[in-house]
C-alpha atoms as a PDB file:
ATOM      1  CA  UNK A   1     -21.357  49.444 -23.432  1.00  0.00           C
ATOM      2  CA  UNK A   2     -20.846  45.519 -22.646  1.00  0.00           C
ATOM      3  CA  UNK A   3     -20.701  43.643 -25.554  1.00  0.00           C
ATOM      4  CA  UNK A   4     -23.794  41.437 -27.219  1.00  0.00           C
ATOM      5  CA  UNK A   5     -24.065  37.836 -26.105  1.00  0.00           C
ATOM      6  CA  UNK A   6     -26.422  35.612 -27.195  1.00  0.00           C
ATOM      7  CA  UNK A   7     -28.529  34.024 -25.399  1.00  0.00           C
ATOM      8  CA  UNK A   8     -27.485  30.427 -26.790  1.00  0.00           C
ATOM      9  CA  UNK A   9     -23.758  31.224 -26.527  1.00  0.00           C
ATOM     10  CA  UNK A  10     -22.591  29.911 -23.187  1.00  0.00           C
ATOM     11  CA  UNK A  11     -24.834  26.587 -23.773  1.00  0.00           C
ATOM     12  CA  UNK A  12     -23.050  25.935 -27.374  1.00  0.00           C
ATOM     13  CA  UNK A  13     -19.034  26.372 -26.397  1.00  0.00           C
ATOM     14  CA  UNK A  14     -19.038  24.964 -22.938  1.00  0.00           C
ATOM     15  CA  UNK A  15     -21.610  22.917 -22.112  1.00  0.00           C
ATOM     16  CA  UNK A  16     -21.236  20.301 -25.070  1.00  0.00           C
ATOM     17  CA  UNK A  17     -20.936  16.672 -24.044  1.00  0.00           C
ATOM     18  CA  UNK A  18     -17.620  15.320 -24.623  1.00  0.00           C
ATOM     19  CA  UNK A  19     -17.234  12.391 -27.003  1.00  0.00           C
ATOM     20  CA  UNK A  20     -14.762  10.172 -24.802  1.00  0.00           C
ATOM     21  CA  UNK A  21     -13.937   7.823 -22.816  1.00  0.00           C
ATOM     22  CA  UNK A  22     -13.887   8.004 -18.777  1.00  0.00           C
ATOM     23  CA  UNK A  23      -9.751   8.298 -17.966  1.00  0.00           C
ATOM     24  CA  UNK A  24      -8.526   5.678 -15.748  1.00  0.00           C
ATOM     25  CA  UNK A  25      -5.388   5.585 -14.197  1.00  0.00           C
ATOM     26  CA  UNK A  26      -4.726   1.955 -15.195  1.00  0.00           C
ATOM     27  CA  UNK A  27      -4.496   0.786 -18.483  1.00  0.00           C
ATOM     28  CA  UNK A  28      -6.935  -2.252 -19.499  1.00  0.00           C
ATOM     29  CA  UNK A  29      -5.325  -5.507 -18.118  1.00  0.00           C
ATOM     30  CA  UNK A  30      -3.475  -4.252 -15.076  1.00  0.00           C
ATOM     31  CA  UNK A  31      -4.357  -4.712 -11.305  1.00  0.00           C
ATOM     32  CA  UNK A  32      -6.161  -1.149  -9.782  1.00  0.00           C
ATOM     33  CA  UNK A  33      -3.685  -0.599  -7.155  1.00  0.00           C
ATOM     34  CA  UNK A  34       0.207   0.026  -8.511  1.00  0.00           C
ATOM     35  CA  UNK A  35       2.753  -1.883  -6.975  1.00  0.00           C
ATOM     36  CA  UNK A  36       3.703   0.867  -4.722  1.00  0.00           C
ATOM     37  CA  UNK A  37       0.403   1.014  -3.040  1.00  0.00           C
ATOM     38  CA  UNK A  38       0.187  -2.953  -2.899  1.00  0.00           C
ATOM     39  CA  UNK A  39       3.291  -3.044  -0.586  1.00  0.00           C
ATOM     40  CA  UNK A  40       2.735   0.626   0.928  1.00  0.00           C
ATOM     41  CA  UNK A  41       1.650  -1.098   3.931  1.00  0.00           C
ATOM     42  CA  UNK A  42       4.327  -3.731   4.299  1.00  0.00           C
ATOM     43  CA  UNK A  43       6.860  -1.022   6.741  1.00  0.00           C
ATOM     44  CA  UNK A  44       3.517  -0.202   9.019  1.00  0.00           C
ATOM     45  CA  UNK A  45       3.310  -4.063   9.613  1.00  0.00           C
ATOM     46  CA  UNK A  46       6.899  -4.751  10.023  1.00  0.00           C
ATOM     47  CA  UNK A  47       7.089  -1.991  12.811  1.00  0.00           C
ATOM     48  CA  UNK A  48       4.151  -3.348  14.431  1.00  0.00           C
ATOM     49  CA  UNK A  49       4.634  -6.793  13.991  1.00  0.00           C
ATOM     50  CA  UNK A  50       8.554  -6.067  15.929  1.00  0.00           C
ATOM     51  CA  UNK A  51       6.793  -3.683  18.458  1.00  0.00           C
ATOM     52  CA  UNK A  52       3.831  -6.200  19.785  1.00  0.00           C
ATOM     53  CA  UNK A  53       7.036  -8.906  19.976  1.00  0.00           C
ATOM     54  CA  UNK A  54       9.764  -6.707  21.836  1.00  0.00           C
ATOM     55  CA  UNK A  55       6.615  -5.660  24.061  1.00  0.00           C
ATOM     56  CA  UNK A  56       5.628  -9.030  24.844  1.00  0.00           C
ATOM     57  CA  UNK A  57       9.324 -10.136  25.082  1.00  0.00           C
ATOM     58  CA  UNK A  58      10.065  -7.463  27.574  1.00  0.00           C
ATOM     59  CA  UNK A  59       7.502  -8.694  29.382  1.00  0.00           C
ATOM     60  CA  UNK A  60       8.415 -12.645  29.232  1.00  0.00           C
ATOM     61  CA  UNK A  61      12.104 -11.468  30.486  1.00  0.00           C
ATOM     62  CA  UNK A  62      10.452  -9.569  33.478  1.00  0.00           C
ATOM     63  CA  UNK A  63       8.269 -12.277  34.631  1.00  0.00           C
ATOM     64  CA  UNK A  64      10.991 -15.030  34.399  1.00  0.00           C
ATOM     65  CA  UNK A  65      14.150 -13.325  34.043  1.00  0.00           C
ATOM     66  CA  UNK A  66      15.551 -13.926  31.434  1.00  0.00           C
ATOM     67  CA  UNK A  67      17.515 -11.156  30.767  1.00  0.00           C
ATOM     68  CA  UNK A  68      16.526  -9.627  27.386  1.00  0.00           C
ATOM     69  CA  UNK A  69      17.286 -12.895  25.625  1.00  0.00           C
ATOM     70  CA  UNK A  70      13.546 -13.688  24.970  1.00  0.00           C
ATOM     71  CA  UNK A  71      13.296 -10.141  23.550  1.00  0.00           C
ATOM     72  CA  UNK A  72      15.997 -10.728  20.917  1.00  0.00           C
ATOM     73  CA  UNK A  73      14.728 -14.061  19.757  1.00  0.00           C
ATOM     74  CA  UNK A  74      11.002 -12.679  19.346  1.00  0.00           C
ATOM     75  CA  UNK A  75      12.527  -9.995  17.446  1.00  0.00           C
ATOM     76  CA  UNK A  76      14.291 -11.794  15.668  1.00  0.00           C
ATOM     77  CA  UNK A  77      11.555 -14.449  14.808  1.00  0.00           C
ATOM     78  CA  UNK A  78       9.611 -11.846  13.418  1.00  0.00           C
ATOM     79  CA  UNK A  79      12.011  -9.911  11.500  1.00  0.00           C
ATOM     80  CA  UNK A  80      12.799 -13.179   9.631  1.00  0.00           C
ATOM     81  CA  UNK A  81       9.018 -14.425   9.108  1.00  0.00           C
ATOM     82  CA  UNK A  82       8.052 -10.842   7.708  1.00  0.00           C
ATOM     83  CA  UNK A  83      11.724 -11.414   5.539  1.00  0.00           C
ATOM     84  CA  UNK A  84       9.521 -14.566   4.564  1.00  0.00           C
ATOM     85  CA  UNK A  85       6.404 -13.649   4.029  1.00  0.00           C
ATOM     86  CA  UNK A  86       8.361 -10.015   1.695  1.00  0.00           C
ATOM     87  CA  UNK A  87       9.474 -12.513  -0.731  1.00  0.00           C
ATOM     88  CA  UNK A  88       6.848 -14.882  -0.959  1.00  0.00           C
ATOM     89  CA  UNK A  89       4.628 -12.246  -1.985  1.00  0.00           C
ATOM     90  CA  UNK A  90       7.361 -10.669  -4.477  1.00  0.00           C
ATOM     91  CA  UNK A  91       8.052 -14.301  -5.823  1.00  0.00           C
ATOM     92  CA  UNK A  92       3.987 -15.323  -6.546  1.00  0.00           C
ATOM     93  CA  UNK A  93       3.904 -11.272  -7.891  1.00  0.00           C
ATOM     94  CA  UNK A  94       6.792 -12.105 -10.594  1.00  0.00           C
ATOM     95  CA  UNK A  95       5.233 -15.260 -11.488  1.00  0.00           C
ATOM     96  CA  UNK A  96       2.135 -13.794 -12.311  1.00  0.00           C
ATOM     97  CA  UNK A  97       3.682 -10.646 -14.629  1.00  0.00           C
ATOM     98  CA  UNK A  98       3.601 -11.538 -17.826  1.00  0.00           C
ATOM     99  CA  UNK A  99       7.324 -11.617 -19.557  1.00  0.00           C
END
């Protein structure tokens, strides 16, 4: 024989509203993305940003033979203005943390 249930029991132990609040996974104050997600897409744009130049230098060297050297200095150009633009951002972020 299977033991006697009530009717009501299921309803009373786990179906009772909770008394709290909704869990976040930022406390009160703080930005919604973490600072790992805010610069989680900085390496994606380097690569492309140094792909779409060496491409486009490859191709200025072809067409006026230059020998690779207008390769290197796009590269380079955009290495150093995403270098730039890294600690811009982590400059205006450390301002803006409170101390």
């Amino acid at each position: 024989d299977a033991p006697y249930i009530p009717p009501d029991f299921p309803c009373e132990i786990f179906h009772k509203p909770l008394n709290s609040r909704p869990v976040t996974s930022t406390p009160p104050g703080r930005d919604r993305a973490p600072d790992a997600l805010r610069y989680a897409g900085l390496g994606i744009q380097l690569a492309v940003t140094i792909g779409a130049l060496a491409w486009v230098g490859q191709w200025l060297d072809g067409r006026f033979g230059t020998g690779g050297i207008l390769t290197v200095v796009l590269v380079l150009l955009g290495f150093a203005g995403m270098m730039a633009s890294l600690l811009k951002e982590l400059r205006e972020r450390s301002a803006r943390r409170p101390k």
